[in-house]
Protein backbone atom coordinates (compact mmCIF):
# COMPACT_ATOMS: atom_id res chain seq x y z
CA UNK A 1 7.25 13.39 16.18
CA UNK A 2 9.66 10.48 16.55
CA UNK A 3 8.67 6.88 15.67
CA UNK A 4 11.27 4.33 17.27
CA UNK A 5 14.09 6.82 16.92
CA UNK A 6 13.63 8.14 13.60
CA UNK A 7 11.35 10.96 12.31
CA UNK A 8 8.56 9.91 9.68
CA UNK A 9 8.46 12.62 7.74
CA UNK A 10 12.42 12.71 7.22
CA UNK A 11 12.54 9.76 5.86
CA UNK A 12 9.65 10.03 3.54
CA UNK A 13 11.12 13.33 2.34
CA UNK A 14 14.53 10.71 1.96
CA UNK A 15 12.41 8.30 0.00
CA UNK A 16 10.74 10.27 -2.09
CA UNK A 17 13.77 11.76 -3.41
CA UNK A 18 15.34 8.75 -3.88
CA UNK A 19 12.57 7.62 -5.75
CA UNK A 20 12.67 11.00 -7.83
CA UNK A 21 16.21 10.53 -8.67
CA UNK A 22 16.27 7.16 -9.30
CA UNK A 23 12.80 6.18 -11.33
CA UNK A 24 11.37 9.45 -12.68
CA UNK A 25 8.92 9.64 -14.23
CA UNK A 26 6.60 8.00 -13.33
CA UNK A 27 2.67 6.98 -14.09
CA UNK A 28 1.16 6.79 -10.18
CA UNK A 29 2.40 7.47 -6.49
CA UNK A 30 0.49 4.45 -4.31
CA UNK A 31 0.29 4.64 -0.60
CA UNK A 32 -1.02 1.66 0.88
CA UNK A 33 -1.79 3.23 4.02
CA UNK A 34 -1.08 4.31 7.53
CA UNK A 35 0.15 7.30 6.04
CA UNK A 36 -0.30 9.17 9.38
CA UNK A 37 0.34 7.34 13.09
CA UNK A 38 -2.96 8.38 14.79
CA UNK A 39 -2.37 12.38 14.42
CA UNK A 40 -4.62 13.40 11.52
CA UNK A 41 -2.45 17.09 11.14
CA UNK A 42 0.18 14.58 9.91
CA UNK A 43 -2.25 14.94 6.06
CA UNK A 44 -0.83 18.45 5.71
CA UNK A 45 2.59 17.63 5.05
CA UNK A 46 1.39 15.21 2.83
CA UNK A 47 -0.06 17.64 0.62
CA UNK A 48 3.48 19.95 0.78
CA UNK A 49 5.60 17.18 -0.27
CA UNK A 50 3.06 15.95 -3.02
CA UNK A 51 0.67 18.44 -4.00
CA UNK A 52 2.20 19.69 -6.98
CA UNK A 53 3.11 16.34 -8.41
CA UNK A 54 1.89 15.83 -11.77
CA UNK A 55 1.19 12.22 -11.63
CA UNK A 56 -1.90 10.99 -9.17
CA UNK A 57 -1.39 9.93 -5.95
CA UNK A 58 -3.36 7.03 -5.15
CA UNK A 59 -4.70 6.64 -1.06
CA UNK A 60 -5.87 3.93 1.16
CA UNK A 61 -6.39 3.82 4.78
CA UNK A 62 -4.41 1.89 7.14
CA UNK A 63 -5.18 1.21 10.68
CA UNK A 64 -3.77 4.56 12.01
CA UNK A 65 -5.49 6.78 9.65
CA UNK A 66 -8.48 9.24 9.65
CA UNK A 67 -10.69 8.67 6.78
CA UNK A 68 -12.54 11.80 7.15
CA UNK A 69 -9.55 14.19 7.60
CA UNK A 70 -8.21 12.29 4.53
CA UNK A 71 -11.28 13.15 2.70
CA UNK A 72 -10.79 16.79 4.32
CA UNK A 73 -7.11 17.19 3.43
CA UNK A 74 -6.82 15.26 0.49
CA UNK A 75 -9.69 15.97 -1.75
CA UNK A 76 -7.91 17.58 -4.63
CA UNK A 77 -5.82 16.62 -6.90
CA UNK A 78 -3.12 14.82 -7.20
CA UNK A 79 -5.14 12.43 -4.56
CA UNK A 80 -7.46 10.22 -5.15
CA UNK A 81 -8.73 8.27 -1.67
CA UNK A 82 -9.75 4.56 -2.73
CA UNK A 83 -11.71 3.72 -5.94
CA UNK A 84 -10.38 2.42 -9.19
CA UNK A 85 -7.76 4.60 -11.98
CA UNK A 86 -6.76 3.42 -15.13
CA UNK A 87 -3.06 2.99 -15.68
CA UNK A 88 -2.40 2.09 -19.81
CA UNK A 89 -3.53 -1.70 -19.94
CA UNK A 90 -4.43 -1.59 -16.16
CA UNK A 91 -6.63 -0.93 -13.77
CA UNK A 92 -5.14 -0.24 -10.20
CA UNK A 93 -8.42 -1.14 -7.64
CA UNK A 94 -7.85 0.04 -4.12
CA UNK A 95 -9.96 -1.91 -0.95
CA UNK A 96 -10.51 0.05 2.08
CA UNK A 97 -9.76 -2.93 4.94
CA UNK A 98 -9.15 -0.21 7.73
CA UNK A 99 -12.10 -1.20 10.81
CA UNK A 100 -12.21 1.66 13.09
CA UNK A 101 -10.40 1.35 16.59
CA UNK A 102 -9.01 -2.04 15.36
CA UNK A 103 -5.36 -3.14 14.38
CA UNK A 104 -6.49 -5.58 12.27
CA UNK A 105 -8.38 -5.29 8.89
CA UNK A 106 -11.69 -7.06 7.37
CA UNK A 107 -13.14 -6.42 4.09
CA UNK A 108 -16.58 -5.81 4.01
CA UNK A 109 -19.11 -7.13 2.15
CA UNK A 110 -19.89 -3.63 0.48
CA UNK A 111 -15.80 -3.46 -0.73
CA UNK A 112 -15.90 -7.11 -2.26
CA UNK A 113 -19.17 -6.78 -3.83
CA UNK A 114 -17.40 -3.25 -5.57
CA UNK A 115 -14.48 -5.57 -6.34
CA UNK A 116 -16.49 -8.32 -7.85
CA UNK A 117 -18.48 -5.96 -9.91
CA UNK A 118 -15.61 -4.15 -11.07
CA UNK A 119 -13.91 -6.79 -11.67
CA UNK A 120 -16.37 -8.23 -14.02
CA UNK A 121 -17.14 -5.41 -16.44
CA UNK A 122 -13.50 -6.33 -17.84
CA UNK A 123 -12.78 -2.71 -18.73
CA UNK A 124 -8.99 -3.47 -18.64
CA UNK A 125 -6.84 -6.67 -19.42
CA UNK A 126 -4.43 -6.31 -16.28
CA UNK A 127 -5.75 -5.39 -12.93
CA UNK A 128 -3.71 -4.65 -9.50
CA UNK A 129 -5.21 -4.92 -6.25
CA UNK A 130 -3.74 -2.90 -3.35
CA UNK A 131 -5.18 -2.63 -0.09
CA UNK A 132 -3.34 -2.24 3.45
CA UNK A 133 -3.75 -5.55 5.65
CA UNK A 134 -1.85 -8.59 4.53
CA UNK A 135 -4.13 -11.36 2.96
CA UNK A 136 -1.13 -13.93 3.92
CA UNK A 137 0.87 -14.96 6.51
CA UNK A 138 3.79 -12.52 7.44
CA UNK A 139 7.22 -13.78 8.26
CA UNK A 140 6.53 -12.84 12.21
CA UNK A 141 3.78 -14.58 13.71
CA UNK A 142 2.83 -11.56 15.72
CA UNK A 143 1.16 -10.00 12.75
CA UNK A 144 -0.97 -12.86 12.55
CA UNK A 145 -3.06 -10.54 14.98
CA UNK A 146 -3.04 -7.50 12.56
CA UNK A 147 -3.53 -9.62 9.91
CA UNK A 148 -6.48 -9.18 7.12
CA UNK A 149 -9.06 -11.70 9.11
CA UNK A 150 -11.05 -12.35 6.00
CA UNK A 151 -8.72 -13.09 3.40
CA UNK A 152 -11.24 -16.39 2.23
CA UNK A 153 -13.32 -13.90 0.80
CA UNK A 154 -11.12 -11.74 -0.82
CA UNK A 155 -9.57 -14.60 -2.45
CA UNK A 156 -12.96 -15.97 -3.53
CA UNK A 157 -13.71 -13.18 -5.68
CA UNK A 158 -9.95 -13.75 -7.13
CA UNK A 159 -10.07 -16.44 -7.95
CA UNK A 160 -13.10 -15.89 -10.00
CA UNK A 161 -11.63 -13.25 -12.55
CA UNK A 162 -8.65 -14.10 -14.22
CA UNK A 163 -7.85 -10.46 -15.37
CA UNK A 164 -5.98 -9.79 -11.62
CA UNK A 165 -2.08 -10.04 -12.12
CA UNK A 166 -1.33 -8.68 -9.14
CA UNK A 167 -2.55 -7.58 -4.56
CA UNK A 168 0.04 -5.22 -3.09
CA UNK A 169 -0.41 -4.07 0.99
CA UNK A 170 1.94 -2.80 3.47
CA UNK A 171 1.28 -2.58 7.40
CA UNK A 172 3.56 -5.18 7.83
CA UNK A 173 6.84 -3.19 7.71
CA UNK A 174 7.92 -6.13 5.79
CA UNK A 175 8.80 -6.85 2.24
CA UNK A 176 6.53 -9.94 0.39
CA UNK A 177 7.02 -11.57 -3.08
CA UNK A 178 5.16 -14.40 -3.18
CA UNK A 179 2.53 -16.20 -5.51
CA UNK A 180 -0.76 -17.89 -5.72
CA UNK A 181 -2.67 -18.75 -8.58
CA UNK A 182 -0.67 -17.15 -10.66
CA UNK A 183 -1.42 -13.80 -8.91
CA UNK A 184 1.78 -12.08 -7.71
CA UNK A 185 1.47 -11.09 -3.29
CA UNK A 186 3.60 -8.10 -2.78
CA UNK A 187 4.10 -6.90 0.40
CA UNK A 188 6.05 -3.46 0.87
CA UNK A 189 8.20 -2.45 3.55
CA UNK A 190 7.94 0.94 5.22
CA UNK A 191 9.32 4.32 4.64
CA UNK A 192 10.24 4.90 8.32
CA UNK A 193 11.02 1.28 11.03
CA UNK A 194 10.83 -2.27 9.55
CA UNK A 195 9.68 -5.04 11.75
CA UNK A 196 11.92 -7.54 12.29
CA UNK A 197 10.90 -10.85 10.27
CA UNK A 198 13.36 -13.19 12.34
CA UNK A 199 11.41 -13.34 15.47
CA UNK A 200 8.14 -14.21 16.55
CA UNK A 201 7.69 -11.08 18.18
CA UNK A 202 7.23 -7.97 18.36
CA UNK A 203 10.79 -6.08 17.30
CA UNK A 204 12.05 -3.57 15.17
CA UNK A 205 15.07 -3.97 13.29
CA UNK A 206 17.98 -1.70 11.58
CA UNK A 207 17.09 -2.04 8.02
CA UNK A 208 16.58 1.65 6.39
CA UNK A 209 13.30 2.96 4.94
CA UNK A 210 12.26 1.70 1.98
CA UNK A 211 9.43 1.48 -0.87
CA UNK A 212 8.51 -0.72 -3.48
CA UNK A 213 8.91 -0.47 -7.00
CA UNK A 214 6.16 -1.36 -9.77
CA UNK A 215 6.55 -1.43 -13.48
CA UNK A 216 3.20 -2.94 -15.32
CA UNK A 217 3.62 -4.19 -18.71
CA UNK A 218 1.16 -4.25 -21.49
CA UNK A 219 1.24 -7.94 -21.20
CA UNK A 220 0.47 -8.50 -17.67
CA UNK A 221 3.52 -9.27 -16.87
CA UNK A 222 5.17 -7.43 -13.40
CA UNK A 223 8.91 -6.40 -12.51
CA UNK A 224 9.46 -5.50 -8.93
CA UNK A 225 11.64 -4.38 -6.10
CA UNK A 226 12.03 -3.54 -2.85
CA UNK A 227 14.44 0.06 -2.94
CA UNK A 228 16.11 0.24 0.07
CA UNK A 229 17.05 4.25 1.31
CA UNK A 230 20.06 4.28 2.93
CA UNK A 231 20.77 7.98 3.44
CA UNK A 232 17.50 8.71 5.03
CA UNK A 233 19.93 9.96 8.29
CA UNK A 234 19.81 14.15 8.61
């Protein structure tokens, strides 16, 4: 299967053995969704390329996943679908803001009533927040209709608990490094097509795959990138 001229799982393959070469080891694998584009047997070569990794891989829905064939195909380890995971001095919390048949995402009140409460039992100093909409603006105003329509709330519980350093989403097929409140917005381009962020709408542009990046210190701080793949071509 072919997404705008270039094959998915190529250029994850590409990506993740940049990322091998370049940064292992390392503590966590985080996909922030939309891992498969509406075909559900895309799971299985999920689990070839990462089943024998010996670091967890931590899963979220995005708007063109299958959260039961997740749960079907990725119920062992190294996967763990949603939830929270420790990570040293962290705590990684993943929100599921997929809404069935929709493009855009919504947190519900179930998922911010699990953040809030985990949130408050303080188990960790640091905490990162990943989920797959975009709680801001995105460079194209397209997105605007994909965006995360409730992002009041999930700021509101922010704002409340000082311990988060950090909310990281994709969807956009745009990179993000922005802050508020002294919480660092990450938004991480996509391992296949990137959207084009210099037009209102809807294009694609030539930039190559890509992923993001994360060290988390034992003080709270974060250093970042965007690692752009630019062999991902058979």
């Amino acid at each position: 299967m072919m997404m705008r001229g270039r094959s998915p799982v190529n250029c994850f393959e590409k990506a993740l053995a940049h990322a091998t070469r370049e940064h292992w080891p390392w503590d966590a694998l985080l996909l922030t969704g939309d891992i498969v584009n509406d075909d559900p047997d895309g799971y299985h070569h999920l689990t070839r390329l990462l089943g024998k990794l010996p670091t967890p891989v931590y899963c979220i829905p995005g708007n063109h996943d299958s959260l039961p064939a997740m749960h079907q195909t990725l119920s062992q380890a190294p996967f763990h679908i949603g939830g929270s995971h420790p990570l040293g001095d962290w705590l990684v919390v993943m929100l599921n803001s997929q809404v069935e048949g929709q493009s855009a995402g919504y947190l519900s009140e179930r998922e911010l009533t699990r953040l809030d409460e985990t949130l408050a039992k303080r188990s960790h100093p640091h905490v990162l927040v990943a989920l797959h909409h975009h709680p801001i603006k995105a460079r194209s105003a397209w997105l605007s209709e994909v965006e995360l329509t409730n992002p009041q709330d999930l700021f509101a519980v922010i704002d409340h608990h000082p311990t988060v350093r950090a909310i990281v989403w994709g969807h956009t097929h745009q990179q993000a490094d922005e802050q508020r409140r002294g919480v660092h917005l990450l938004g991480t381009p996509s391992t296949c097509v990137q959207f084009n962020p210099s037009v209102d709408g809807f294009a694609t542009d030539e930039q190559p795959p890509a992923y993001r990046r994360i060290q988390l210190n034992s003080n709270g701080g974060i250093e970042t990138e965007v690692v752009w793949v630019r062999d991902y071509a058979d």
